[in-house]
N, C-alpha and C. Protein backbone atom coordinates (compact mmCIF):
# COMPACT_ATOMS: atom_id res chain seq x y z
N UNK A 1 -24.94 17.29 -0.59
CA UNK A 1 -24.22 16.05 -0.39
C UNK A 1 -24.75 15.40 0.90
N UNK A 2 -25.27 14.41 0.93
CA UNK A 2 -25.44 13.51 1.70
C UNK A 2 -24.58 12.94 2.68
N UNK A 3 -25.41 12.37 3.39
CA UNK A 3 -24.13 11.40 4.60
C UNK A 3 -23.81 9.84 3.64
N UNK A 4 -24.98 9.76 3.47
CA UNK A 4 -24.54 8.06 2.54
C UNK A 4 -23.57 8.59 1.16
N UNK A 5 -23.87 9.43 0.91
CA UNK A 5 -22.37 9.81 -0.17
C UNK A 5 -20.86 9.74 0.17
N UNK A 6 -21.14 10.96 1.65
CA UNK A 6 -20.13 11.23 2.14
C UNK A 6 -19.40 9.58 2.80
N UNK A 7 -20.04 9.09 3.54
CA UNK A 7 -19.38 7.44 3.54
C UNK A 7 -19.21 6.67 2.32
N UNK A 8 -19.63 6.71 1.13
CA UNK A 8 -19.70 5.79 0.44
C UNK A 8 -18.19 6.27 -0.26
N UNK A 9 -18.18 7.53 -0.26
CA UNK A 9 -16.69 7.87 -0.61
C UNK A 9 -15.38 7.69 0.25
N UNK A 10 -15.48 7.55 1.76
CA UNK A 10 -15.39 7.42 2.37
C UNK A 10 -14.43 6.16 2.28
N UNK A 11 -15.62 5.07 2.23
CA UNK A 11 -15.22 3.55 1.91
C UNK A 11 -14.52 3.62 1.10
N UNK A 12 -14.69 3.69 0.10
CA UNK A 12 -14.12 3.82 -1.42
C UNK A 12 -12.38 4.75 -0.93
N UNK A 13 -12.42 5.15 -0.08
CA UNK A 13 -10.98 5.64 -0.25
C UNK A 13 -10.52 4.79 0.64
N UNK A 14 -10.91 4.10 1.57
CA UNK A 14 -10.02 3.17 2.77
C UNK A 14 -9.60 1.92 1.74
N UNK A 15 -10.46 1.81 0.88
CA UNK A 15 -10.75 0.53 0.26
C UNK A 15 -9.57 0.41 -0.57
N UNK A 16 -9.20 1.79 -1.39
CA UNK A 16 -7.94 2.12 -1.69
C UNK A 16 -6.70 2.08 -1.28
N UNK A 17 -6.58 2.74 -0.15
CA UNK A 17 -5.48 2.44 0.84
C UNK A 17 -5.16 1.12 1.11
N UNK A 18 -6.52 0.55 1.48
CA UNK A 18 -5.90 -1.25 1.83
C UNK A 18 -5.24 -1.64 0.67
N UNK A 19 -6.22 -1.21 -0.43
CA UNK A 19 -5.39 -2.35 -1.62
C UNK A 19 -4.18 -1.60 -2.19
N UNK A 20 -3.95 -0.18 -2.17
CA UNK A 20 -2.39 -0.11 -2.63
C UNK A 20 -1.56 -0.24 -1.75
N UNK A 21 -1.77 -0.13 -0.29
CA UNK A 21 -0.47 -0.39 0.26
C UNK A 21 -0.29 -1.93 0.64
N UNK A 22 -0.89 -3.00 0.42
CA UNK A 22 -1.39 -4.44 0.78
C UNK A 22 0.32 -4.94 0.30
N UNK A 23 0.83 -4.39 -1.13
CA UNK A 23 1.43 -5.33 -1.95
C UNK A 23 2.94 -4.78 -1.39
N UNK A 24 2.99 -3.47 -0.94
CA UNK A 24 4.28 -3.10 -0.44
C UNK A 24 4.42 -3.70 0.93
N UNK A 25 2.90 -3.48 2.01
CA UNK A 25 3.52 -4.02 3.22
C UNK A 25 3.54 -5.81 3.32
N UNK A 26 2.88 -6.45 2.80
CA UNK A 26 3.34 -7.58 2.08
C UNK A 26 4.75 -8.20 2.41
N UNK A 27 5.54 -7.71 1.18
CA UNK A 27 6.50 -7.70 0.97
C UNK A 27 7.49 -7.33 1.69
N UNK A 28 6.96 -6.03 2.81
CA UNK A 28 8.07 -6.15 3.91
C UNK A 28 8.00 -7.14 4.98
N UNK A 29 6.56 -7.55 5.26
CA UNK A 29 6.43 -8.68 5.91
C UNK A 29 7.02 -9.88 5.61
N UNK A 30 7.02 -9.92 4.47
CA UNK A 30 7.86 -11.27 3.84
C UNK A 30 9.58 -11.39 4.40
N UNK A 31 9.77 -10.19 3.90
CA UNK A 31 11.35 -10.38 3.91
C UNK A 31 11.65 -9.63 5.63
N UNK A 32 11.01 -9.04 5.67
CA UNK A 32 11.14 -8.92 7.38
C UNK A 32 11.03 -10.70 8.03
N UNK A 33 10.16 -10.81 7.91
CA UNK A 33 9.95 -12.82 8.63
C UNK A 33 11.38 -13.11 8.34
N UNK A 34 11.74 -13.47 7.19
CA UNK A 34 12.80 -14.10 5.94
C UNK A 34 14.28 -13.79 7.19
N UNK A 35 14.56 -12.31 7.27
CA UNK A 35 15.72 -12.24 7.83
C UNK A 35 15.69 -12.24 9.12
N UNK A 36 14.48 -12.51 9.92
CA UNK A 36 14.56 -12.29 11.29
C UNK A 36 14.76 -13.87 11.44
N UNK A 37 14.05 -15.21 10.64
CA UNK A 37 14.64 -16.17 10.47
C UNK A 37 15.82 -16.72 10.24
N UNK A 38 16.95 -15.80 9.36
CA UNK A 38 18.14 -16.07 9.18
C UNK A 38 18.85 -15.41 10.81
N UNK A 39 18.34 -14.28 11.17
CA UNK A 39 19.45 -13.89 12.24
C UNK A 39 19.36 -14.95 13.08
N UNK A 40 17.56 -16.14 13.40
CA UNK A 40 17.63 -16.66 14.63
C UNK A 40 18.36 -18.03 14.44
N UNK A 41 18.61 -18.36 13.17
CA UNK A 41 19.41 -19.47 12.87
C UNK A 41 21.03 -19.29 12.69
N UNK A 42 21.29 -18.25 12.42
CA UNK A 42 22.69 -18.37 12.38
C UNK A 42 23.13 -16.91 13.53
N UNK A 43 22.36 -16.98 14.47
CA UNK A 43 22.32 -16.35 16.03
C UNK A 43 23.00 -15.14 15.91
N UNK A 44 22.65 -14.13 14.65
CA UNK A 44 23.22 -12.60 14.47
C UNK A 44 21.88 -11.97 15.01
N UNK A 45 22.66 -10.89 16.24
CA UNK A 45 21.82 -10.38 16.96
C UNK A 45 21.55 -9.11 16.18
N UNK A 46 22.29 -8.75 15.05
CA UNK A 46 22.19 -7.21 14.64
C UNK A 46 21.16 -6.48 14.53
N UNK A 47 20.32 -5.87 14.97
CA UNK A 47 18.98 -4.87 14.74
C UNK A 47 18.72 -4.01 13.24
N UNK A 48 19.69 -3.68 13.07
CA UNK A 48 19.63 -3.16 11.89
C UNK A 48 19.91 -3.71 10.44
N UNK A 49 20.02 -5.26 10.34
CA UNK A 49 20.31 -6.07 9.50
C UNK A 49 18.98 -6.06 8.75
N UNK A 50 18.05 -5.54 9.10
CA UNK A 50 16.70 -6.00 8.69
C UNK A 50 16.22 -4.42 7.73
N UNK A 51 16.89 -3.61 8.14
CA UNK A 51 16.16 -2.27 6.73
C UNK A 51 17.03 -2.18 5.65
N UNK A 52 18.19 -2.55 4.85
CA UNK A 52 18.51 -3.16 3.80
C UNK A 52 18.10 -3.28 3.07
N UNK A 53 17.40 -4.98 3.66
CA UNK A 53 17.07 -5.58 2.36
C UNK A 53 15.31 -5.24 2.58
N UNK A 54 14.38 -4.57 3.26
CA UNK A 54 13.35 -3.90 3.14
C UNK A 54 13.28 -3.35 2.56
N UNK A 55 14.29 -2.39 2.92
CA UNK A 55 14.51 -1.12 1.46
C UNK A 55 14.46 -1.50 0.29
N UNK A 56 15.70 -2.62 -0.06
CA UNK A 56 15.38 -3.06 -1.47
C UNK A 56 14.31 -3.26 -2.11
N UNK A 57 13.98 -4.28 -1.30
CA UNK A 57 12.50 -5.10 -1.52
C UNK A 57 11.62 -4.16 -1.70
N UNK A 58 11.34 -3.07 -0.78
CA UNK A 58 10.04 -2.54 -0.94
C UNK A 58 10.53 -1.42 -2.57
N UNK A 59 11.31 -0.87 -2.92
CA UNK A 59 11.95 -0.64 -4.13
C UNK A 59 11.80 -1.02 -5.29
N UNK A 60 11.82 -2.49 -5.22
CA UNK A 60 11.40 -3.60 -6.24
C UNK A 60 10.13 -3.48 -6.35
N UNK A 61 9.25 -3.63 -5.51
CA UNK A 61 8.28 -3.83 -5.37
C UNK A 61 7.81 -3.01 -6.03
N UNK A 62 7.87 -1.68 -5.64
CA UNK A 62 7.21 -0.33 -6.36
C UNK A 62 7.42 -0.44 -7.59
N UNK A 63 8.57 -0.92 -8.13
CA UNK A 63 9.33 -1.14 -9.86
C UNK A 63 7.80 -2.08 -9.85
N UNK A 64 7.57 -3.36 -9.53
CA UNK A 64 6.78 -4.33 -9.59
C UNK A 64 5.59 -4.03 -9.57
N UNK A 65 5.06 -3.55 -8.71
CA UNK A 65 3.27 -2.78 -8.76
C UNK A 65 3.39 -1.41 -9.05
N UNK A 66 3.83 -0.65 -9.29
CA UNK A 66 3.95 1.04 -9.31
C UNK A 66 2.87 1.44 -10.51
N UNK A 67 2.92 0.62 -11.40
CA UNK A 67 1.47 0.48 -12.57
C UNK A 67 -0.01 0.40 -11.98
N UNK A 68 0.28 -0.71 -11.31
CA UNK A 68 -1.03 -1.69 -10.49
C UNK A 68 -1.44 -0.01 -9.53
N UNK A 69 -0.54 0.37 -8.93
CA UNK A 69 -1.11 1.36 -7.84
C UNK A 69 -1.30 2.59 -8.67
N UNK A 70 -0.65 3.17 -9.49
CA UNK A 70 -0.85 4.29 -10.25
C UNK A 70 -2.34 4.26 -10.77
N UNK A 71 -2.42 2.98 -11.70
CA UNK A 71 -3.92 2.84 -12.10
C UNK A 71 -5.30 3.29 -11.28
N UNK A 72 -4.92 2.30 -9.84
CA UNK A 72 -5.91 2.36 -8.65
C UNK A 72 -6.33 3.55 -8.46
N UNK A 73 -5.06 4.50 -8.34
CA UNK A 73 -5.44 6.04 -7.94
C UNK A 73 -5.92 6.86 -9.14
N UNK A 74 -5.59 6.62 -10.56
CA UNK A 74 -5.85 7.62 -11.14
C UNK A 74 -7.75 7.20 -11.41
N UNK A 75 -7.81 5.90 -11.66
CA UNK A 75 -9.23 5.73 -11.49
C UNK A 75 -10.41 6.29 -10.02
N UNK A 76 -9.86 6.20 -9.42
CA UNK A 76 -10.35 6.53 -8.16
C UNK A 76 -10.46 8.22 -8.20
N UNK A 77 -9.60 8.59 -8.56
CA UNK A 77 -9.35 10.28 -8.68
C UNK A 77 -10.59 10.36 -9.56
N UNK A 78 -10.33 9.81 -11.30
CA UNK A 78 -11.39 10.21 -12.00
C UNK A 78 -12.55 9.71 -11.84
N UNK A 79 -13.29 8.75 -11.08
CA UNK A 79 -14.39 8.75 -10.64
C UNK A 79 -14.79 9.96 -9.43
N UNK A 80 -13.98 10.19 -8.20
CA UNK A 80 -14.31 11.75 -7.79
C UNK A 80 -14.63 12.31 -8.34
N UNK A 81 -13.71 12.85 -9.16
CA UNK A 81 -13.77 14.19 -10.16
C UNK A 81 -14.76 14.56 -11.58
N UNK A 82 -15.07 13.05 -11.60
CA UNK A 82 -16.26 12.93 -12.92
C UNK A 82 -17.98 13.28 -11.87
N UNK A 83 -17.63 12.88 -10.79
CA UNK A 83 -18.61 12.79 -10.08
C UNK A 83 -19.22 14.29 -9.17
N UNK A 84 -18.73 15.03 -9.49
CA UNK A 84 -18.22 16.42 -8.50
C UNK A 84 -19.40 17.11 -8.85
N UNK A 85 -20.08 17.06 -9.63
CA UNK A 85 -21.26 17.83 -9.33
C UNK A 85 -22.32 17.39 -8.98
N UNK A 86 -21.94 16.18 -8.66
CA UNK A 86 -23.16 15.58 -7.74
C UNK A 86 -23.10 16.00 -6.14
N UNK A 87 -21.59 15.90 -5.81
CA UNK A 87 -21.35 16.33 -4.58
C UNK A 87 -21.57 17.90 -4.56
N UNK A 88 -21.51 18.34 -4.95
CA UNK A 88 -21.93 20.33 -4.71
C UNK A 88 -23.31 20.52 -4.63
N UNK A 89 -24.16 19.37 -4.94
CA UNK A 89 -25.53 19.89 -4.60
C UNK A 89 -25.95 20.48 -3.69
């Protein structure tokens, strides 16, 4: 196994990470902004008003992409694993 393998797999797994977790942290960004906007307009100082509806959201979300990310990984797995005797050389 090579070094340009060993990075190219490498990539290929960061590349993963960005794109499955993109759509969950997303979405907490969204609704994180969303209620930190409502507390500064209607002047609720509460700190903890904000993991709630994250929770939800990121919940939904998983209901919402949990396909999209399942796919990502199981392809990614079976390209490793189809690929494995190239790496044992």
């Amino acid at each position: 196994m090579t070094e340009s393998m060993v990075l190219d797999i490498m990539r290929s797994a960061f590349y993963q990470i960005i794109l499955n977790a993109a759509p969950m942290l997303l979405i907490s960004l969204v609704v994180g902004l969303t209620v930190s906007i409502f507390q500064t307009v209607t002047s609720v100082q509460e700190q903890t008003l904000t993991f709630v509806p994250k929770i939800l959201s990121i919940f939904l979300g998983l209901i919402a992409f949990g396909s999209f990310i399942m796919n990502n990984l199981t392809t990614f797995i079976k390209d490793l694993w189809s690929d494995f005797s190239i790496y044992i050389r």
